[in-house]
PDB file of N, CA and C in Angstrom:
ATOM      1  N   UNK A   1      24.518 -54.002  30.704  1.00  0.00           N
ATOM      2  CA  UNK A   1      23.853 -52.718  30.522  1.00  0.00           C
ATOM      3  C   UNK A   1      22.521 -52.732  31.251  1.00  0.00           C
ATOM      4  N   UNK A   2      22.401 -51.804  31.909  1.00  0.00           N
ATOM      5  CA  UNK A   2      21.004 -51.303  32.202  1.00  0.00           C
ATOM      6  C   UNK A   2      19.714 -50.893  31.650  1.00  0.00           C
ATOM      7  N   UNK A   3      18.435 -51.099  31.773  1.00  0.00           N
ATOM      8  CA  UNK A   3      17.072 -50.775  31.297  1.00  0.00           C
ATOM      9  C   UNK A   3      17.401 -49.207  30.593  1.00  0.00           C
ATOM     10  N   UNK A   4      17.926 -48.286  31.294  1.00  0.00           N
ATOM     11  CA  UNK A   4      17.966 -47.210  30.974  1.00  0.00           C
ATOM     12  C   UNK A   4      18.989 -46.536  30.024  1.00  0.00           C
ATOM     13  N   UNK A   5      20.115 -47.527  29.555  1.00  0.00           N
ATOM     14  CA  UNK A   5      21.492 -47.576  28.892  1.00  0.00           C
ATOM     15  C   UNK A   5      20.501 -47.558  27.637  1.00  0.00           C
ATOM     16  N   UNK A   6      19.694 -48.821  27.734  1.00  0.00           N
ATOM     17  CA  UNK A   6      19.334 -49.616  26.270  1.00  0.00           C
ATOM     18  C   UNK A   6      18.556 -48.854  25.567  1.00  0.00           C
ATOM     19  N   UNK A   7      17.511 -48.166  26.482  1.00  0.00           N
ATOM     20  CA  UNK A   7      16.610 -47.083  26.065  1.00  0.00           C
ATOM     21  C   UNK A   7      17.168 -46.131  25.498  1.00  0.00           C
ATOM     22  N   UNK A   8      18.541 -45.581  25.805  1.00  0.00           N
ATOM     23  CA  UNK A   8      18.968 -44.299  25.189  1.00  0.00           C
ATOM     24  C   UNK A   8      19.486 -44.789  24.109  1.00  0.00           C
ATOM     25  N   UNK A   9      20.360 -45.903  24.135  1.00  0.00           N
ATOM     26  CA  UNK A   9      20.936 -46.074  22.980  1.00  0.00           C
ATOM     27  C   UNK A   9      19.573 -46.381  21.849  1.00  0.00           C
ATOM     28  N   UNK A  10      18.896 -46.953  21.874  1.00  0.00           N
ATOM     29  CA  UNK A  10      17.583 -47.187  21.140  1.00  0.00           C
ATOM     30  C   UNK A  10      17.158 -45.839  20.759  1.00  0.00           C
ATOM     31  N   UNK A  11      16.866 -45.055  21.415  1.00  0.00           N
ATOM     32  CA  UNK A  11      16.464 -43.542  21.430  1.00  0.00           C
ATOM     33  C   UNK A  11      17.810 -42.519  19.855  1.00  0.00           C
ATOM     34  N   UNK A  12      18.871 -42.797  21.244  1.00  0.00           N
ATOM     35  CA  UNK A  12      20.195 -42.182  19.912  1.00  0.00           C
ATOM     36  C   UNK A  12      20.252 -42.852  18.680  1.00  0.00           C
ATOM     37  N   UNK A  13      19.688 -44.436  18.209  1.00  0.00           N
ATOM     38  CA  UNK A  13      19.706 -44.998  17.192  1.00  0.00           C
ATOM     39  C   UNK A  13      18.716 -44.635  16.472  1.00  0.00           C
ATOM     40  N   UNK A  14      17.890 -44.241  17.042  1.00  0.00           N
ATOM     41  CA  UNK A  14      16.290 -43.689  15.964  1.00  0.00           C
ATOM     42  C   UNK A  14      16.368 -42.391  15.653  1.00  0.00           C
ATOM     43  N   UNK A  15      17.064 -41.682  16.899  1.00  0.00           N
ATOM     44  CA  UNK A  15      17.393 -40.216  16.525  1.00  0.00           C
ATOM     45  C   UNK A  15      18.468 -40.082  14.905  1.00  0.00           C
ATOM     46  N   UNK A  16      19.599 -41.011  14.755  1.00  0.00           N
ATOM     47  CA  UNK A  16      20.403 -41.137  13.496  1.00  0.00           C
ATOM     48  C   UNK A  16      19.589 -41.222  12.412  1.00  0.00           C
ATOM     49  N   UNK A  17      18.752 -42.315  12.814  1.00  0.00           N
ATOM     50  CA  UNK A  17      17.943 -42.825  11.558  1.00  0.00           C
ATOM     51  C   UNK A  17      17.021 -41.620  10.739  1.00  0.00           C
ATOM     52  N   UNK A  18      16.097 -41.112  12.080  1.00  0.00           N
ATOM     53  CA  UNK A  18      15.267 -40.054  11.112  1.00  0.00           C
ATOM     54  C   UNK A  18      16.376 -38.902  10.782  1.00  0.00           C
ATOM     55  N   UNK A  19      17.474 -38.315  11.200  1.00  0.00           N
ATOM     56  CA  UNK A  19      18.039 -37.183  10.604  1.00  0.00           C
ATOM     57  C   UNK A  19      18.620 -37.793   9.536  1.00  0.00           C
ATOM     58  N   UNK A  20      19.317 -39.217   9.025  1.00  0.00           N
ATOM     59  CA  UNK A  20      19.385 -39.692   8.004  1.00  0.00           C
ATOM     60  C   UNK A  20      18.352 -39.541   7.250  1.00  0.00           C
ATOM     61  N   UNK A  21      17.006 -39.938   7.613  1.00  0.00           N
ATOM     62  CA  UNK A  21      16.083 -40.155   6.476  1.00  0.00           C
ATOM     63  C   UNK A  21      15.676 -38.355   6.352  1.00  0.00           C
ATOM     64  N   UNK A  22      15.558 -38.002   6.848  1.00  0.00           N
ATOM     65  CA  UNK A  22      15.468 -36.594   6.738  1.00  0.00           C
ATOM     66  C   UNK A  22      16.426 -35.609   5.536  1.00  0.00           C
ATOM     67  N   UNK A  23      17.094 -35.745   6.079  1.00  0.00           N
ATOM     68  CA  UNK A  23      18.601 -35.350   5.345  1.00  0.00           C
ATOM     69  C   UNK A  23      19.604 -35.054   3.883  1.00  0.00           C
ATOM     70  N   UNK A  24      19.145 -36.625   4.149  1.00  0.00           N
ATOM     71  CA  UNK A  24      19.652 -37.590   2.976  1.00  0.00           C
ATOM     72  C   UNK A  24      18.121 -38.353   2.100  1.00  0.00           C
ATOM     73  N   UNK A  25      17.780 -38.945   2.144  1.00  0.00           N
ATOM     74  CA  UNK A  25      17.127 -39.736   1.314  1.00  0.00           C
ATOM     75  C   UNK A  25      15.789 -38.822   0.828  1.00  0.00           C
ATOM     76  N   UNK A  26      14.678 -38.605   2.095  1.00  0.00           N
ATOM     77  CA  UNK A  26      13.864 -37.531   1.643  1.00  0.00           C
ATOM     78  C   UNK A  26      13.778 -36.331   0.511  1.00  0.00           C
ATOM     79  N   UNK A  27      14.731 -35.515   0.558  1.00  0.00           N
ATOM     80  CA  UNK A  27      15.422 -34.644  -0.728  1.00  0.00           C
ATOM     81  C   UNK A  27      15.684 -35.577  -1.982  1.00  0.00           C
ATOM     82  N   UNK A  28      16.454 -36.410  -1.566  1.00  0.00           N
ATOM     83  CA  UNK A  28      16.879 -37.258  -2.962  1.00  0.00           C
ATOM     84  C   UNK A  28      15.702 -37.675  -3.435  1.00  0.00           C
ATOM     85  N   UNK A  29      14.463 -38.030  -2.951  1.00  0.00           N
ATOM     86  CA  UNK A  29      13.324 -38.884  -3.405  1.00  0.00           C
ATOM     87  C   UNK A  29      12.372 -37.660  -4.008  1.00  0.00           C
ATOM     88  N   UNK A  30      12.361 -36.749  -3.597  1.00  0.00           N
ATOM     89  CA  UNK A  30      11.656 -35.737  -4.060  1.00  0.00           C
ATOM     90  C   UNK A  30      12.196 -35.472  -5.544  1.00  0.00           C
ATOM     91  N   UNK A  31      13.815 -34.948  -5.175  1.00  0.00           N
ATOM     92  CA  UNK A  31      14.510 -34.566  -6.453  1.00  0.00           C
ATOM     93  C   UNK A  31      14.167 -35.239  -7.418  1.00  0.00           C
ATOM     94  N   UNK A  32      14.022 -37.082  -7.045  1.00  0.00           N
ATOM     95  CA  UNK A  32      14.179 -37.606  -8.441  1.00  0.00           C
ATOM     96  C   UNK A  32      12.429 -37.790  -9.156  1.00  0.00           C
ATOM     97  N   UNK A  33      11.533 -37.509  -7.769  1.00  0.00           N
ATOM     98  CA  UNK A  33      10.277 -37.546  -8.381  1.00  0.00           C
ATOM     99  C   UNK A  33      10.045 -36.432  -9.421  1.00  0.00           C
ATOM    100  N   UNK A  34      10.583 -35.142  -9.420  1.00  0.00           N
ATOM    101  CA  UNK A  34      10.740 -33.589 -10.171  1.00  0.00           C
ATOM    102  C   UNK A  34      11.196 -34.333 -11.471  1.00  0.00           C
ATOM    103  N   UNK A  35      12.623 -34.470 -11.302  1.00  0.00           N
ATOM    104  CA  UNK A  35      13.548 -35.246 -12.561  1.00  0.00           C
ATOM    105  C   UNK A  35      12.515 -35.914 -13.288  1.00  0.00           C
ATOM    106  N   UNK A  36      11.694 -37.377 -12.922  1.00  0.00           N
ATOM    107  CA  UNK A  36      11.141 -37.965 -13.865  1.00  0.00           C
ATOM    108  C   UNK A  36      10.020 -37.070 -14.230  1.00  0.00           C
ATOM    109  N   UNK A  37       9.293 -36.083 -13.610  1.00  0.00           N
ATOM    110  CA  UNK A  37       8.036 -35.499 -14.313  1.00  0.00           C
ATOM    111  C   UNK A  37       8.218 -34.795 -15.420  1.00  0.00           C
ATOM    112  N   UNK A  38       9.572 -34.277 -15.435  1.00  0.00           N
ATOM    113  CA  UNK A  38       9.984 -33.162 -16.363  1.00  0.00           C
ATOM    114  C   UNK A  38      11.027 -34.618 -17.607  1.00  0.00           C
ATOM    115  N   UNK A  39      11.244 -35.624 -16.977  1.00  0.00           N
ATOM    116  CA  UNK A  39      11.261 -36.620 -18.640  1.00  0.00           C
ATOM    117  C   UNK A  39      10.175 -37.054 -19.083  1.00  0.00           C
ATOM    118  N   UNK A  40       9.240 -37.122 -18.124  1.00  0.00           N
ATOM    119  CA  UNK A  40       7.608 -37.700 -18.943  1.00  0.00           C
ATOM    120  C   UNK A  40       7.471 -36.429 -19.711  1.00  0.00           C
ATOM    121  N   UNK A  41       7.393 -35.506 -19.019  1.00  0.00           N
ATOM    122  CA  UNK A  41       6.802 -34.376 -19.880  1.00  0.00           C
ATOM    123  C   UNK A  41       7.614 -33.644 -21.541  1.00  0.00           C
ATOM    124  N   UNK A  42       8.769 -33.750 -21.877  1.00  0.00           N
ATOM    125  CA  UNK A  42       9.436 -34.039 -22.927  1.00  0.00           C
ATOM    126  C   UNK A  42       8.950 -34.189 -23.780  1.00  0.00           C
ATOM    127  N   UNK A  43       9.024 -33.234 -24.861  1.00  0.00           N
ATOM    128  CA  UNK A  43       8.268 -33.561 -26.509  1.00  0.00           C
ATOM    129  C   UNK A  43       8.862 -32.663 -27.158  1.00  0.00           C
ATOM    130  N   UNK A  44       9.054 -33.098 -28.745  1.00  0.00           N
ATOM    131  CA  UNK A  44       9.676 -32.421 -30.089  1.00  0.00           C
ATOM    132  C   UNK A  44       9.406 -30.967 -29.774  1.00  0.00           C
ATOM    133  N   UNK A  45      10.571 -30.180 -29.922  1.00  0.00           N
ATOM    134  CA  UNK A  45      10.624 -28.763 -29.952  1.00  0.00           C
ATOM    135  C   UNK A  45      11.233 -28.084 -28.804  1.00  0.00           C
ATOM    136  N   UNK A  46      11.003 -29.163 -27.810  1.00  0.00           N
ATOM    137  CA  UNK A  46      11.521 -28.483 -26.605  1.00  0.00           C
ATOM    138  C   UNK A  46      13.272 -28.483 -26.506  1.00  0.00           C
ATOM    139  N   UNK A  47      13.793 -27.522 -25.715  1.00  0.00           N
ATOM    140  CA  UNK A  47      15.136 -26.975 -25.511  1.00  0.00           C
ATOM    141  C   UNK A  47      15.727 -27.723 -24.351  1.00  0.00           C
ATOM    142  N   UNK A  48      16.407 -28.440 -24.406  1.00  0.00           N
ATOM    143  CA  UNK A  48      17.204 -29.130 -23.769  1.00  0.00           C
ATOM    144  C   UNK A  48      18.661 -28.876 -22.895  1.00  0.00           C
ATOM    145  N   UNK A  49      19.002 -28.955 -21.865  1.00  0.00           N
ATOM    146  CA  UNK A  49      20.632 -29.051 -21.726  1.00  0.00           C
ATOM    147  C   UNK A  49      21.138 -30.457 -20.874  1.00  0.00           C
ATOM    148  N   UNK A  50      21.738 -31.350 -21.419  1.00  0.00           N
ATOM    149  CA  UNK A  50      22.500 -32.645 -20.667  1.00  0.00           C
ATOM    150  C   UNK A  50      22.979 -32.210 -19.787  1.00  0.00           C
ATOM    151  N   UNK A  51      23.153 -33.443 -18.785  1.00  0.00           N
ATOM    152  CA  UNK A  51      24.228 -33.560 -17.615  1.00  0.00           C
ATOM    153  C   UNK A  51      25.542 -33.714 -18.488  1.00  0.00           C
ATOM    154  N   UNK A  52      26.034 -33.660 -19.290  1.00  0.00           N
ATOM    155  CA  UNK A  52      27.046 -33.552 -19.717  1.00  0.00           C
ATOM    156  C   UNK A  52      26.812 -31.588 -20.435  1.00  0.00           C
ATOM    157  N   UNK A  53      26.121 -30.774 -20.194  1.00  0.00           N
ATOM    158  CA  UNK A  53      26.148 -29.755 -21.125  1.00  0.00           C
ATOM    159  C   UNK A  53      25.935 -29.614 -22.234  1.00  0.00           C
ATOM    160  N   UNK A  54      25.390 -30.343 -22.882  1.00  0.00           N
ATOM    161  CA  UNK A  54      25.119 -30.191 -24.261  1.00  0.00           C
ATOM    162  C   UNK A  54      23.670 -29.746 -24.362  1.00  0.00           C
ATOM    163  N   UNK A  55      23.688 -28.595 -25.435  1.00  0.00           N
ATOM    164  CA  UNK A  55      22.424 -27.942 -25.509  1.00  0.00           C
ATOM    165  C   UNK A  55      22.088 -28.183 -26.995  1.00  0.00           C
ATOM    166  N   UNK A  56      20.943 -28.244 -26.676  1.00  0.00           N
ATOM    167  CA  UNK A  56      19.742 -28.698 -28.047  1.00  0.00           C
ATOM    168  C   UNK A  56      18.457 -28.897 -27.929  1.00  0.00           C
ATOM    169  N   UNK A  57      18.236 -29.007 -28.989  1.00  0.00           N
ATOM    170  CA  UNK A  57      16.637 -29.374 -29.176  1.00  0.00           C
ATOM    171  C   UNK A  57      15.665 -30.780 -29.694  1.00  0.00           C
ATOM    172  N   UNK A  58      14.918 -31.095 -28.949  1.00  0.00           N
ATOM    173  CA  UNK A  58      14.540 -32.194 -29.168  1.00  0.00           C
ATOM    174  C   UNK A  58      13.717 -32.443 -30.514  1.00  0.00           C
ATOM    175  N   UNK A  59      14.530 -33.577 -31.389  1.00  0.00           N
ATOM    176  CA  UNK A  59      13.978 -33.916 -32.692  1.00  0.00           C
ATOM    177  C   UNK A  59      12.817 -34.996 -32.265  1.00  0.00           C
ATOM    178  N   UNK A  60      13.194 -36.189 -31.695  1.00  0.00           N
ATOM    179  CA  UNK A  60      12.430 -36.901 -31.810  1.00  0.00           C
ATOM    180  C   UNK A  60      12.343 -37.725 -30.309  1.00  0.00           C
ATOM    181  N   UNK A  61      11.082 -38.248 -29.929  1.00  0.00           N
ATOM    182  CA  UNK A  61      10.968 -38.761 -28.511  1.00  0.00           C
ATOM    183  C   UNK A  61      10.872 -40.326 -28.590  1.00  0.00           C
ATOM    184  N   UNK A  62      11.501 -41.627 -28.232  1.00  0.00           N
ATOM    185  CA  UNK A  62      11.476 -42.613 -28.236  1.00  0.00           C
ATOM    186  C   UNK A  62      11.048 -42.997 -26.725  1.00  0.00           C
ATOM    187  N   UNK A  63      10.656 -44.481 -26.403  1.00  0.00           N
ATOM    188  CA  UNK A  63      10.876 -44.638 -25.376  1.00  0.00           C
ATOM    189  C   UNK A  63      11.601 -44.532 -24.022  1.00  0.00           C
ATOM    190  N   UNK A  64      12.832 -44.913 -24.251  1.00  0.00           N
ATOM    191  CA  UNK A  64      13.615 -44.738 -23.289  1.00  0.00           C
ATOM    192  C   UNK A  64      14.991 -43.700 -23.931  1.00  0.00           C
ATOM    193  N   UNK A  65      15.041 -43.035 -25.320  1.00  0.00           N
ATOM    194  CA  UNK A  65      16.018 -42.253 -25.460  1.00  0.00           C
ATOM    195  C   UNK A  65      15.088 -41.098 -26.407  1.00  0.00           C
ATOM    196  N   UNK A  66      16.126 -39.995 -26.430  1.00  0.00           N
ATOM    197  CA  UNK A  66      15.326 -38.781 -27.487  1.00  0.00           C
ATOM    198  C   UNK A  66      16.624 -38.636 -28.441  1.00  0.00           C
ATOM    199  N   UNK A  67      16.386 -37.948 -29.345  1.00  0.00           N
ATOM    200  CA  UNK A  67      16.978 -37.648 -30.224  1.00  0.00           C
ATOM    201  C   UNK A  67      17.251 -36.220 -30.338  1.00  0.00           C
ATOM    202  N   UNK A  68      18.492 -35.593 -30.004  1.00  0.00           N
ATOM    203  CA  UNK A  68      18.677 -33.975 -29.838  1.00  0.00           C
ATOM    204  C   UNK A  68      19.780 -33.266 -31.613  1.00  0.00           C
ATOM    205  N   UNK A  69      18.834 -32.203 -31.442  1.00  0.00           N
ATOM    206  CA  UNK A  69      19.446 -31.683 -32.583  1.00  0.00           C
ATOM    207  C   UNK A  69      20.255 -30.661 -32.077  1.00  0.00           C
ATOM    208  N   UNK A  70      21.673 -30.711 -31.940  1.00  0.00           N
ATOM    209  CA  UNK A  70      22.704 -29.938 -31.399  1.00  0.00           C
ATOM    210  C   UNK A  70      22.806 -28.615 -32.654  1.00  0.00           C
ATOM    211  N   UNK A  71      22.608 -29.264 -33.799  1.00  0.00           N
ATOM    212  CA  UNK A  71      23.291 -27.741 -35.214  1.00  0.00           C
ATOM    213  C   UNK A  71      22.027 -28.719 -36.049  1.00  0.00           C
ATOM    214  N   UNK A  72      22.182 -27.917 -37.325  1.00  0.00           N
ATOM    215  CA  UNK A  72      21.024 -28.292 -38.495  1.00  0.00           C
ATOM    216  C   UNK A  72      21.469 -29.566 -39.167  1.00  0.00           C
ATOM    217  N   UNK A  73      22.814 -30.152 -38.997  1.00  0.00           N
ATOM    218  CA  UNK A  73      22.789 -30.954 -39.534  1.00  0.00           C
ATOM    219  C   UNK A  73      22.981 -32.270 -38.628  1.00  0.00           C
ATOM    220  N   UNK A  74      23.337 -32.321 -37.506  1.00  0.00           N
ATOM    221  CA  UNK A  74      23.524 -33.246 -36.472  1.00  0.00           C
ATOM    222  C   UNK A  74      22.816 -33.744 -35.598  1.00  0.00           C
ATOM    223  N   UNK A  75      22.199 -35.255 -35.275  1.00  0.00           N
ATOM    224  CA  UNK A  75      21.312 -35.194 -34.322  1.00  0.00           C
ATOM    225  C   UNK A  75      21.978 -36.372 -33.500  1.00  0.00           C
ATOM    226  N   UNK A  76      21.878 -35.887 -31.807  1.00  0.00           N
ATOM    227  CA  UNK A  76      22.435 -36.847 -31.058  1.00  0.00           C
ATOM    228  C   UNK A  76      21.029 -37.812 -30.068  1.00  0.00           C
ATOM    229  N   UNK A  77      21.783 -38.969 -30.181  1.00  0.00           N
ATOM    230  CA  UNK A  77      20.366 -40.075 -29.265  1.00  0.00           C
ATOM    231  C   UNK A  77      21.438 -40.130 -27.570  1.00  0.00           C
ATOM    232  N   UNK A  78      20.351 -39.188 -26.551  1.00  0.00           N
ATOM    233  CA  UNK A  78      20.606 -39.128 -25.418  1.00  0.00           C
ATOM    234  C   UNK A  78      19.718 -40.296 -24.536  1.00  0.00           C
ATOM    235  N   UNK A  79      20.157 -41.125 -23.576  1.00  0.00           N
ATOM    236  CA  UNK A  79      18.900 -41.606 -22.676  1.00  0.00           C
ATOM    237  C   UNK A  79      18.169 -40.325 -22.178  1.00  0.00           C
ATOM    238  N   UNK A  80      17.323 -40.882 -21.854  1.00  0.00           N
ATOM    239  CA  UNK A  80      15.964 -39.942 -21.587  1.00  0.00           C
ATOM    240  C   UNK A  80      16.642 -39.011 -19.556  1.00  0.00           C
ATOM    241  N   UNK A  81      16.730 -40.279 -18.811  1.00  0.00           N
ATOM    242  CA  UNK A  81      17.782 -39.327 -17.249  1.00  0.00           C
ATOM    243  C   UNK A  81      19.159 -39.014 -17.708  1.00  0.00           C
ATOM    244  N   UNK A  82      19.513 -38.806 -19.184  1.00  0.00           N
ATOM    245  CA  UNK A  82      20.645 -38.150 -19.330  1.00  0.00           C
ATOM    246  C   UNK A  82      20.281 -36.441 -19.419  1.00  0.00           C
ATOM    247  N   UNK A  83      18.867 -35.853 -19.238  1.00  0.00           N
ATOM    248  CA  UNK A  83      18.625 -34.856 -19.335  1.00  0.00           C
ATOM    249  C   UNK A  83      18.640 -33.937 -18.108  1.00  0.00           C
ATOM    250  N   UNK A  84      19.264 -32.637 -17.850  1.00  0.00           N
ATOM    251  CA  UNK A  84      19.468 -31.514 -17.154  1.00  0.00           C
ATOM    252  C   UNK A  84      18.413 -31.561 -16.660  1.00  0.00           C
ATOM    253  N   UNK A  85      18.102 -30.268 -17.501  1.00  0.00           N
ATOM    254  CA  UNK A  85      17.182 -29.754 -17.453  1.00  0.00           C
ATOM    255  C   UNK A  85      16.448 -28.781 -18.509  1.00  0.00           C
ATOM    256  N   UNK A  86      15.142 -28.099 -18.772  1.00  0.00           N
ATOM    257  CA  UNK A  86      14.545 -27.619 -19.717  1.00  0.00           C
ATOM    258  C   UNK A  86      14.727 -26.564 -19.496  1.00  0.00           C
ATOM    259  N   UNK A  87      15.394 -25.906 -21.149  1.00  0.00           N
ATOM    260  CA  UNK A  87      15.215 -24.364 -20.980  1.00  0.00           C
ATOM    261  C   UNK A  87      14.165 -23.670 -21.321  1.00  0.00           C
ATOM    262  N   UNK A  88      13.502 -22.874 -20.247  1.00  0.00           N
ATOM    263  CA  UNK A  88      12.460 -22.181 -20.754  1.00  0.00           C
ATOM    264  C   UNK A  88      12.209 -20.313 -21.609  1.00  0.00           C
ATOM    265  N   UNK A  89      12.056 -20.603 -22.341  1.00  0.00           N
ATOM    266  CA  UNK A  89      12.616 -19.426 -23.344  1.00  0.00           C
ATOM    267  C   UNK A  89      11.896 -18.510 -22.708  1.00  0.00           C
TER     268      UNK A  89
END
């Protein structure tokens, strides 16, 4: 190969890389920075819906899990990134 082969291919290999990092990872890193602000931020009372769909309200906040009150008499212990997202009334 030639000086000028190696350069392009070097060139087309960096070109992959940033539309990869662009693309793909950038978004994902953002997304999950959003995701954790909104589990730090989490406290008793607030309205809940799982990645599985389940809607409720938060009884109680532990470290790494919460405790959701689905009906008046039932309360389920979710991990804390098992959460959707917050409904805002």
């Amino acid at each position: 190969m030639d000086k000028n082969a190696t350069i392009t291919l070097i060139i087309y290999f960096a070109g992959f890389i940033a539309i990869f990092y662009f693309f793909i990872i950038w978004p994902r890193k953002k997304q999950e920075k959003k995701h954790n602000e909104l589990v730090s931020s989490l406290k008793k009372g607030d309205k809940i819906v799982t990645i599985g769909g389940i809607k409720g309200e938060i009884a109680k906040v532990k470290d790494e899990t919460i405790l959701v009150r689905v009906n008046d008499n039932t309360e389920v212990e979710f991990l804390k990134r098992a959460i959707a997202y917050k409904v805002e009334d």
